[in-house]
Protein backbone atom coordinates (compact mmCIF):
# COMPACT_ATOMS: atom_id res chain seq x y z
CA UNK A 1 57.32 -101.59 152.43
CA UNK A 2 60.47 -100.35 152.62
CA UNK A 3 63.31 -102.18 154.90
CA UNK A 4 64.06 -101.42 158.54
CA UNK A 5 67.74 -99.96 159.09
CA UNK A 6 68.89 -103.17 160.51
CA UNK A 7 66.85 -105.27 157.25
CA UNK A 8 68.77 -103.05 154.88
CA UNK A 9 72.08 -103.55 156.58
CA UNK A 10 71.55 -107.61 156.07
CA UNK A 11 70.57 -106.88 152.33
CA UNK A 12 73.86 -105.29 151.78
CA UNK A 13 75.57 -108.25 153.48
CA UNK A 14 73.97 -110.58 152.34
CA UNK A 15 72.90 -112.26 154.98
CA UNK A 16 74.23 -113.71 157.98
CA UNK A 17 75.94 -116.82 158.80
CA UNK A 18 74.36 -118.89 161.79
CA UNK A 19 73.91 -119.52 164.72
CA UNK A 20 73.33 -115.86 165.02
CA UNK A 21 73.63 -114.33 168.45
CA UNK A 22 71.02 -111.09 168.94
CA UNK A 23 72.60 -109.19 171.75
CA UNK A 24 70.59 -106.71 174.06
CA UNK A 25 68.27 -105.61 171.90
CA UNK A 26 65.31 -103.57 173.93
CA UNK A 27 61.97 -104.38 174.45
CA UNK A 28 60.41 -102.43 171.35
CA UNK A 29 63.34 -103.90 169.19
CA UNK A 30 61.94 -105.38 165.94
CA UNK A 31 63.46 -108.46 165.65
CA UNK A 32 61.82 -109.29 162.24
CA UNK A 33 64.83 -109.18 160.47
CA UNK A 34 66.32 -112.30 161.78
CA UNK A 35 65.36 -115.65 161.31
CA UNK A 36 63.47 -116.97 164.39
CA UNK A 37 65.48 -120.40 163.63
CA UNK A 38 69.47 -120.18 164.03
CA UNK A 39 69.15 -116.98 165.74
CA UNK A 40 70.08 -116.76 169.64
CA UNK A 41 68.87 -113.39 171.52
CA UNK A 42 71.36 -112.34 174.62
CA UNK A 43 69.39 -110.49 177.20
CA UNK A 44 69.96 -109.71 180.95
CA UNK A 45 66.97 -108.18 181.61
CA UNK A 46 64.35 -110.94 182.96
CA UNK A 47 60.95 -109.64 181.69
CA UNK A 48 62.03 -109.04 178.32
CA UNK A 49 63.64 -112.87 178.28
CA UNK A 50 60.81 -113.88 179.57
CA UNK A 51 58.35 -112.27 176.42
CA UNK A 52 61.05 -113.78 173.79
CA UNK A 53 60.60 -117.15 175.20
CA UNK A 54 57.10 -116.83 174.65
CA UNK A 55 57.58 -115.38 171.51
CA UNK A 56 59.18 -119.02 170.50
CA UNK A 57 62.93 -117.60 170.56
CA UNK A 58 65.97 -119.25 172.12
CA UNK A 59 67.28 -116.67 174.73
CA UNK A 60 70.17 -116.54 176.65
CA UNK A 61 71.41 -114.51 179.62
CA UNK A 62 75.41 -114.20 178.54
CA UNK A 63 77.08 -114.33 175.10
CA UNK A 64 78.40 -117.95 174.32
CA UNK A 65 79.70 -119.40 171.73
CA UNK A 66 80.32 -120.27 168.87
CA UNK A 67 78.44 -118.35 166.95
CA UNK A 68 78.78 -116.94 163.02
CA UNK A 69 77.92 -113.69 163.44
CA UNK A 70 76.35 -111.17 165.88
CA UNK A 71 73.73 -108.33 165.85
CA UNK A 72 74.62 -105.78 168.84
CA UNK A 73 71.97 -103.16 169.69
CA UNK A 74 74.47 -100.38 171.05
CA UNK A 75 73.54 -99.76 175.13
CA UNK A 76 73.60 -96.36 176.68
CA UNK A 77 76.46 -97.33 178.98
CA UNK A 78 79.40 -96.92 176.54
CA UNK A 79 81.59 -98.83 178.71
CA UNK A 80 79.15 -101.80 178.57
CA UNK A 81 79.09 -101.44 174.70
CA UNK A 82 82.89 -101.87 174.17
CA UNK A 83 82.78 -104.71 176.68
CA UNK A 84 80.02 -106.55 174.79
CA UNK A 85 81.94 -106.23 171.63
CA UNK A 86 85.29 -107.93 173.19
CA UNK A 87 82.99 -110.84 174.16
CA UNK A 88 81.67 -111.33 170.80
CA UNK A 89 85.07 -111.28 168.94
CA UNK A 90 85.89 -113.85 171.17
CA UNK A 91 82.96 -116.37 170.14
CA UNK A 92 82.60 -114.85 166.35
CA UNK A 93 85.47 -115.71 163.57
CA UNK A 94 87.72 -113.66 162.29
CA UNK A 95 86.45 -111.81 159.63
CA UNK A 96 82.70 -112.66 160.26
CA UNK A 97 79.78 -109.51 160.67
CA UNK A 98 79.95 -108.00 163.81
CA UNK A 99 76.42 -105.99 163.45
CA UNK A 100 76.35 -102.50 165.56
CA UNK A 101 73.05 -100.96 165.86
CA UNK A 102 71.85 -97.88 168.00
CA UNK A 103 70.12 -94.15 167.76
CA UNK A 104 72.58 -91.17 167.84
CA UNK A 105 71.10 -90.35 171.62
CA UNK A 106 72.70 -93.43 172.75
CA UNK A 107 75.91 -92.30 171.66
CA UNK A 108 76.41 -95.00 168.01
CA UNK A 109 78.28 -91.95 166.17
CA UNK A 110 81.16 -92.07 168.43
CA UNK A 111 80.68 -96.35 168.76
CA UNK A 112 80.92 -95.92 164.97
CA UNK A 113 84.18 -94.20 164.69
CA UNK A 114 85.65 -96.26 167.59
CA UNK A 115 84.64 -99.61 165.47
CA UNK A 116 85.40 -98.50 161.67
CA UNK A 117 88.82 -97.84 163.13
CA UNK A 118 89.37 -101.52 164.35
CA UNK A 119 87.76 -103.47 161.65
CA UNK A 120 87.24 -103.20 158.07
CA UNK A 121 83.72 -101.64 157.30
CA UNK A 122 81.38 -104.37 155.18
CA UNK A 123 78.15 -102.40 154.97
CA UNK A 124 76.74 -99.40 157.03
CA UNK A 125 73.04 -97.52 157.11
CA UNK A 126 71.69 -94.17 158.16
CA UNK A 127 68.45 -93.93 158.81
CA UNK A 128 65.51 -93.01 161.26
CA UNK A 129 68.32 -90.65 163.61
CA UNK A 130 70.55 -93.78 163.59
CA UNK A 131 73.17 -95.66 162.30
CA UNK A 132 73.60 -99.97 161.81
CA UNK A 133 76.71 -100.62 160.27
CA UNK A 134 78.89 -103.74 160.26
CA UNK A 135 82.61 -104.62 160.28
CA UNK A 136 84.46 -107.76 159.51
CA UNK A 137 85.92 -109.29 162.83
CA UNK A 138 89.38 -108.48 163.88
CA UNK A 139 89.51 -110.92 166.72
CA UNK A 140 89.58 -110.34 170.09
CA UNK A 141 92.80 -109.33 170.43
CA UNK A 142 91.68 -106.11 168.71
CA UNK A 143 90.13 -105.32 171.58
CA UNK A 144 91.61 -106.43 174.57
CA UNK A 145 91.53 -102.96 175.60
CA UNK A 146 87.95 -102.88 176.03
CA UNK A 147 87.00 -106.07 177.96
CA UNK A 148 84.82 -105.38 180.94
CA UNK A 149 85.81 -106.06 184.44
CA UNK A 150 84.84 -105.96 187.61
CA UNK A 151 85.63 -102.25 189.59
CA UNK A 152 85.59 -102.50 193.96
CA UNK A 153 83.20 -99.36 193.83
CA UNK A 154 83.34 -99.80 198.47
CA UNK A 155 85.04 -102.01 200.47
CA UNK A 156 84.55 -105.65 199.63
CA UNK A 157 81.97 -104.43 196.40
CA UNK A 158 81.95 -105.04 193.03
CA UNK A 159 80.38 -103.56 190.17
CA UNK A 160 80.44 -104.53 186.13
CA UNK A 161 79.80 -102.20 182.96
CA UNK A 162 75.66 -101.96 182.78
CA UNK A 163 74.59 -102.02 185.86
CA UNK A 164 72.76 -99.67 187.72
CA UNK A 165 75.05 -97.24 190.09
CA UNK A 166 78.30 -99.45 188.45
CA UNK A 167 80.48 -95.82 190.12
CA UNK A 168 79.31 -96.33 193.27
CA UNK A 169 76.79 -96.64 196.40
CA UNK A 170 73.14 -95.13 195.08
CA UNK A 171 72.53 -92.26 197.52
CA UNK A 172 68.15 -93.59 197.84
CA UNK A 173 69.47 -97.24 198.86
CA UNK A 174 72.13 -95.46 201.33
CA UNK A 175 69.60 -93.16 202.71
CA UNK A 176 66.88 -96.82 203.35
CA UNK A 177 69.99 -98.34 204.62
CA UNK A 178 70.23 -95.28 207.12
CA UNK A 179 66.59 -95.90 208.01
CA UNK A 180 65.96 -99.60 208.37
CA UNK A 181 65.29 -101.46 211.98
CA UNK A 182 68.66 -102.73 213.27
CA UNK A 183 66.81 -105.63 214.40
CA UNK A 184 65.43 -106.85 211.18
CA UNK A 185 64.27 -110.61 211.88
CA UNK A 186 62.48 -113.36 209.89
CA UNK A 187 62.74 -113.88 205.81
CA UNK A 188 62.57 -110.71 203.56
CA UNK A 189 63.08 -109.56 199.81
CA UNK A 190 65.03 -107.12 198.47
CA UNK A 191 63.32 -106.40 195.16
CA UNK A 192 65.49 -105.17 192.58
CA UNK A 193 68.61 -105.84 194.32
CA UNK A 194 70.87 -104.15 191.79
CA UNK A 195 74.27 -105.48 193.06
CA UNK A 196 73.94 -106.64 196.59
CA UNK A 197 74.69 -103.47 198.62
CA UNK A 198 71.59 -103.28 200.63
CA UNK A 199 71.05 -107.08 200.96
CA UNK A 200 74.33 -107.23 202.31
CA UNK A 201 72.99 -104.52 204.64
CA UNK A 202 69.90 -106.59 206.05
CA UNK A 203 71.81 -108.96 206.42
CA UNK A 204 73.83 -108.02 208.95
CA UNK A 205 71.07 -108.77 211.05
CA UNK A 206 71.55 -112.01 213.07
CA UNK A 207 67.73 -112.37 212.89
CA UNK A 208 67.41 -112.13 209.37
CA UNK A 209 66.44 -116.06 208.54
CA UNK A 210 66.59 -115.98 204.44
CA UNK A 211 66.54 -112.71 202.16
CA UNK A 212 65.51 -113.28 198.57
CA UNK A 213 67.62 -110.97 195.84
CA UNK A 214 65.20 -110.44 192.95
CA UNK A 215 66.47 -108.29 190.43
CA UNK A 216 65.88 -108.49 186.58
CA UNK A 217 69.38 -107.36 185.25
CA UNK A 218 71.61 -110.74 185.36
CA UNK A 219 74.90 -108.78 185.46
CA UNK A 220 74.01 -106.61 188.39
CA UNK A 221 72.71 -110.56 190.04
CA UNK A 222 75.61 -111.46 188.81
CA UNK A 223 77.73 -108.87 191.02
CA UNK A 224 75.57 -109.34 194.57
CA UNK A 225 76.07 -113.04 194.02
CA UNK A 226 80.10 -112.35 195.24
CA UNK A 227 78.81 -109.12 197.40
CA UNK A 228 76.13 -111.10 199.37
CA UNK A 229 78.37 -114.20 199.66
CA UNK A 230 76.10 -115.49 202.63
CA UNK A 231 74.16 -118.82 203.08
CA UNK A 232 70.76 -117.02 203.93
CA UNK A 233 70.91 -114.93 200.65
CA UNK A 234 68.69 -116.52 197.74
CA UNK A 235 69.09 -114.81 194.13
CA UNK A 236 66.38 -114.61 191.43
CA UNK A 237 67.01 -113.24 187.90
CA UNK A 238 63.21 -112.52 187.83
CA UNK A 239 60.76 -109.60 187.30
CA UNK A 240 60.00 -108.11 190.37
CA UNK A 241 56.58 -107.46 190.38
CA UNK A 242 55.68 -111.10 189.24
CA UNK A 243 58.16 -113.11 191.29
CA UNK A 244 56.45 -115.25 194.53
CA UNK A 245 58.16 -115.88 197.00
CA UNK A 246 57.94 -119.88 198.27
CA UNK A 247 56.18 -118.54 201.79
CA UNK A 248 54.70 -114.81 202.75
CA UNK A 249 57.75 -113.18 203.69
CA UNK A 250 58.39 -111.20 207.28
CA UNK A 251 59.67 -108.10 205.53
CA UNK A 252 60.60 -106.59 201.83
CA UNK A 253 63.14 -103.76 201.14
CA UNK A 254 63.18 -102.06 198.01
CA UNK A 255 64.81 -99.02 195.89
CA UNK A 256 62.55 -99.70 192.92
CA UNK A 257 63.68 -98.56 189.36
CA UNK A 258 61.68 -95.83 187.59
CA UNK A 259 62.63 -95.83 184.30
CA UNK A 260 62.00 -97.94 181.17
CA UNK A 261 64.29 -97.09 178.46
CA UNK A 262 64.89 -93.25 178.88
CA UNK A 263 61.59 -92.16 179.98
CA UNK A 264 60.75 -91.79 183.99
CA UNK A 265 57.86 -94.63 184.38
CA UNK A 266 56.14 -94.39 187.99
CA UNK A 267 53.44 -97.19 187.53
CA UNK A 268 56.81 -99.41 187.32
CA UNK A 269 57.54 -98.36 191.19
CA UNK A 270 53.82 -98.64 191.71
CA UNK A 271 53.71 -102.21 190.60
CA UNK A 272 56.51 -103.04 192.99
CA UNK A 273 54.18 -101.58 195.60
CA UNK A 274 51.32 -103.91 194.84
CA UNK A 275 53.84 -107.01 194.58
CA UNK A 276 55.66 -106.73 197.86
CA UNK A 277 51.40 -106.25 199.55
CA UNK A 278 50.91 -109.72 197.72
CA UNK A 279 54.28 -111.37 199.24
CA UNK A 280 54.11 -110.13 202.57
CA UNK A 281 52.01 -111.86 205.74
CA UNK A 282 49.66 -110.00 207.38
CA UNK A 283 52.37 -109.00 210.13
CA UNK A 284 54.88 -108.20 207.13
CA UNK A 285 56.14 -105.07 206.47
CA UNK A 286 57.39 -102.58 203.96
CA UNK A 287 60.42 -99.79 203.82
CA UNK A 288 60.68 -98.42 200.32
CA UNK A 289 62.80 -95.79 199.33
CA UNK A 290 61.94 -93.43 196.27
CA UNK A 291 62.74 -90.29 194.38
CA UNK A 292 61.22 -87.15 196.15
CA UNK A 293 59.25 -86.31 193.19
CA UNK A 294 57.67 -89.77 192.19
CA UNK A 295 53.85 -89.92 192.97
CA UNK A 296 53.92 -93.22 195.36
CA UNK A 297 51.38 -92.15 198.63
CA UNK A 298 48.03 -93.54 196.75
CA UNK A 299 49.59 -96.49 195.44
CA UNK A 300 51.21 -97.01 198.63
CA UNK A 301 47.91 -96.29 200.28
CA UNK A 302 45.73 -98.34 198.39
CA UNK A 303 48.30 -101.33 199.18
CA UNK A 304 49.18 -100.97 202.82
CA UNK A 305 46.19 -99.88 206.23
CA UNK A 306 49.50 -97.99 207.53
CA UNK A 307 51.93 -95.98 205.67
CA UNK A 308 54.40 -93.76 207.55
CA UNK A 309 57.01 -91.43 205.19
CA UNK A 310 60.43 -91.81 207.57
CA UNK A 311 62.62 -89.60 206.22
CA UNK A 312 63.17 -86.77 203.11
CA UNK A 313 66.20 -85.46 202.12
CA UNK A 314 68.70 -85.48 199.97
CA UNK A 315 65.69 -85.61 197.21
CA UNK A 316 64.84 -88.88 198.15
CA UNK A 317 61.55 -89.96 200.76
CA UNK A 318 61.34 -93.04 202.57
CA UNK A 319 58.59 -94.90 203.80
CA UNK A 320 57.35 -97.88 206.35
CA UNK A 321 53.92 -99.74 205.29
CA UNK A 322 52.42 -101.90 207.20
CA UNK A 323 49.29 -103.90 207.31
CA UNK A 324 49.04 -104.92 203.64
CA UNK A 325 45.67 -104.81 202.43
CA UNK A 326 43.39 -107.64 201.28
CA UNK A 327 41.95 -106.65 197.23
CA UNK A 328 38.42 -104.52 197.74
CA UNK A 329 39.66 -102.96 201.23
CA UNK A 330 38.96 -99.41 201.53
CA UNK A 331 42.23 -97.17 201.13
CA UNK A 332 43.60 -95.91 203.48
CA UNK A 333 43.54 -92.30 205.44
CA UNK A 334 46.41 -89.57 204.51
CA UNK A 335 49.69 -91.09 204.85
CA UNK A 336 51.50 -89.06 208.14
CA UNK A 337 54.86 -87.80 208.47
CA UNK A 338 57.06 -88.99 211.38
């Protein structure tokens, strides 16, 4: 058999030096290559953490240290990548592996050429249409220029490399905003709360009792945790279509994601249908908020007796469900327009 890109980079250094810290690899990574012992995987994204665990890994949300060497599986979000790096040439020694690894879609050609310039190049390997290669650590101040911080993307806001909408307000959570009852009241959920915008939103509301924040990306948690600085907020670095809520809640909002990895995914948006029906009393109710072209009347119908779509434009539709049904209940009839 021959040796994954990532095994064959190891070969050629022969080995790696631990504790090892695995940093955001993605959910179809093969982590064979590592040794289950010594090694330390460095994931925001809940569900994932949550298969490693099971898996019998240690997993961690943040890099810490100390640490002898890292593996970093290169993210989309270049500006994330270089920030990622600074914090593991801060926990890494000098002259230790710093492991890059990443497809050429996800832009590792030009990570490459930023790296090889900083740090002398101890192994590289093309293969499969990508690249692992590894340089010797610097230290961090080679790359002071690259640490990530925190951007005021609206008044009293902050945003980190990664996250979702980092550049600004997303126009589907401004348009549910837009669209919500003024006079909100009881406890509610936002489900994948991204960075706190639209929690901070709801609650405005003087009637709003507690709001759970459930989102599975811990730096985008991380960021509503200072934008939703109130005592009613609750935050949960948790997948949102298994998290329970401690009571049946009054009310859920929610701008579900629809992609995993690169490719569009509704039955992720459809699973966040079904989960706010389980968490909600039968008096709760829904407002969702979801690209025009994503297919979610029937799963919306087969969860709720009454589902009204609000508003469309902007290519974005957003809909109130109420009644949530019991499992076995009929579905529904056509879903009207206001």
């Amino acid at each position: 058999m021959s040796l994954s890109r990532l095994g064959a980079a190891l070969d050629a250094l022969g080995g790696l030096t631990a504790p090892v810290l695995a940093v955001r690899p993605e959910e179809a990574t093969d982590l064979g290559a590592l040794p289950r012992d010594g090694t330390r995987v460095v994931t925001g994204f809940a569900p994932l953490a949550d298969a490693l665990r099971q898996g019998g890994w240690q997993v961690a949300p943040n890099v810490t240290g100390p640490a002898g060497a890292a593996v970093l599986w290169w993210p989309r979000a270049r500006a994330f990548g270089r920030a990622l790096v600074a914090e593991l040439a801060a926990v890494v020694p000098e002259g230790a592996p710093l492991v890059i690894d990443g497809q050429k879609l996800q832009g590792i050609d030009p990570a490459w050429r930023d790296l090889r310039a900083r740090g002398e190049v101890l192994a590289e390997v093309t293969k499969g249409h990508g690249r692992t290669f590894a340089i010797a650590n610097p230290g961090p101040a080679a790359f002071a220029d690259w640490r990530g911080t925190e951007t005021e993307v609206a008044p009293g806001f902050v945003t980190r490399p990664g996250v979702f909408s980092a550049d600004g307000v997303d126009a589907g959570s401004a348009l549910l905003a837009r669209h919500l009852p003024a006079d909100l009241a009881g406890a509610g959920a936002d489900l994948g709360a991204g960075w706190g915008w639209l929690a901070a939103g709801v609650l405005r509301s003087p009637r709003v009792t507690t709001l759970d924040l459930v989102e599975a990306e811990a730096e985008a948690l991380a960021c509503a945790r200072r934008n939703a600085p109130d005592p009613r907020a609750r935050f949960h670095w948790a997948d949102a279509t298994r998290w329970r809520p401690e009571r049946l809640l009054d009310f859920v909002v929610t701008n579900p994601p629809f992609h995993t990895g690169r490719a569009a995914d509704p039955a992720l948006g459809a699973a966040f249908i079904a989960a706010a029906a389980r968490m909600l009393a039968p008096s709760g109710r829904l407002w969702l908020v979801a690209n025009r072209a994503l297919p979610y009347e029937a799963p919306l119908a087969a969860a709720f007796a009454h589902v009204e779509r609000i508003a469309d434009e902007g290519g974005f539709k957003v809909f109130a469900a109420a009644r949530p049904r019991q499992r076995g209940v009929a579905r529904a009839p056509a879903i009207r327009d206001r």
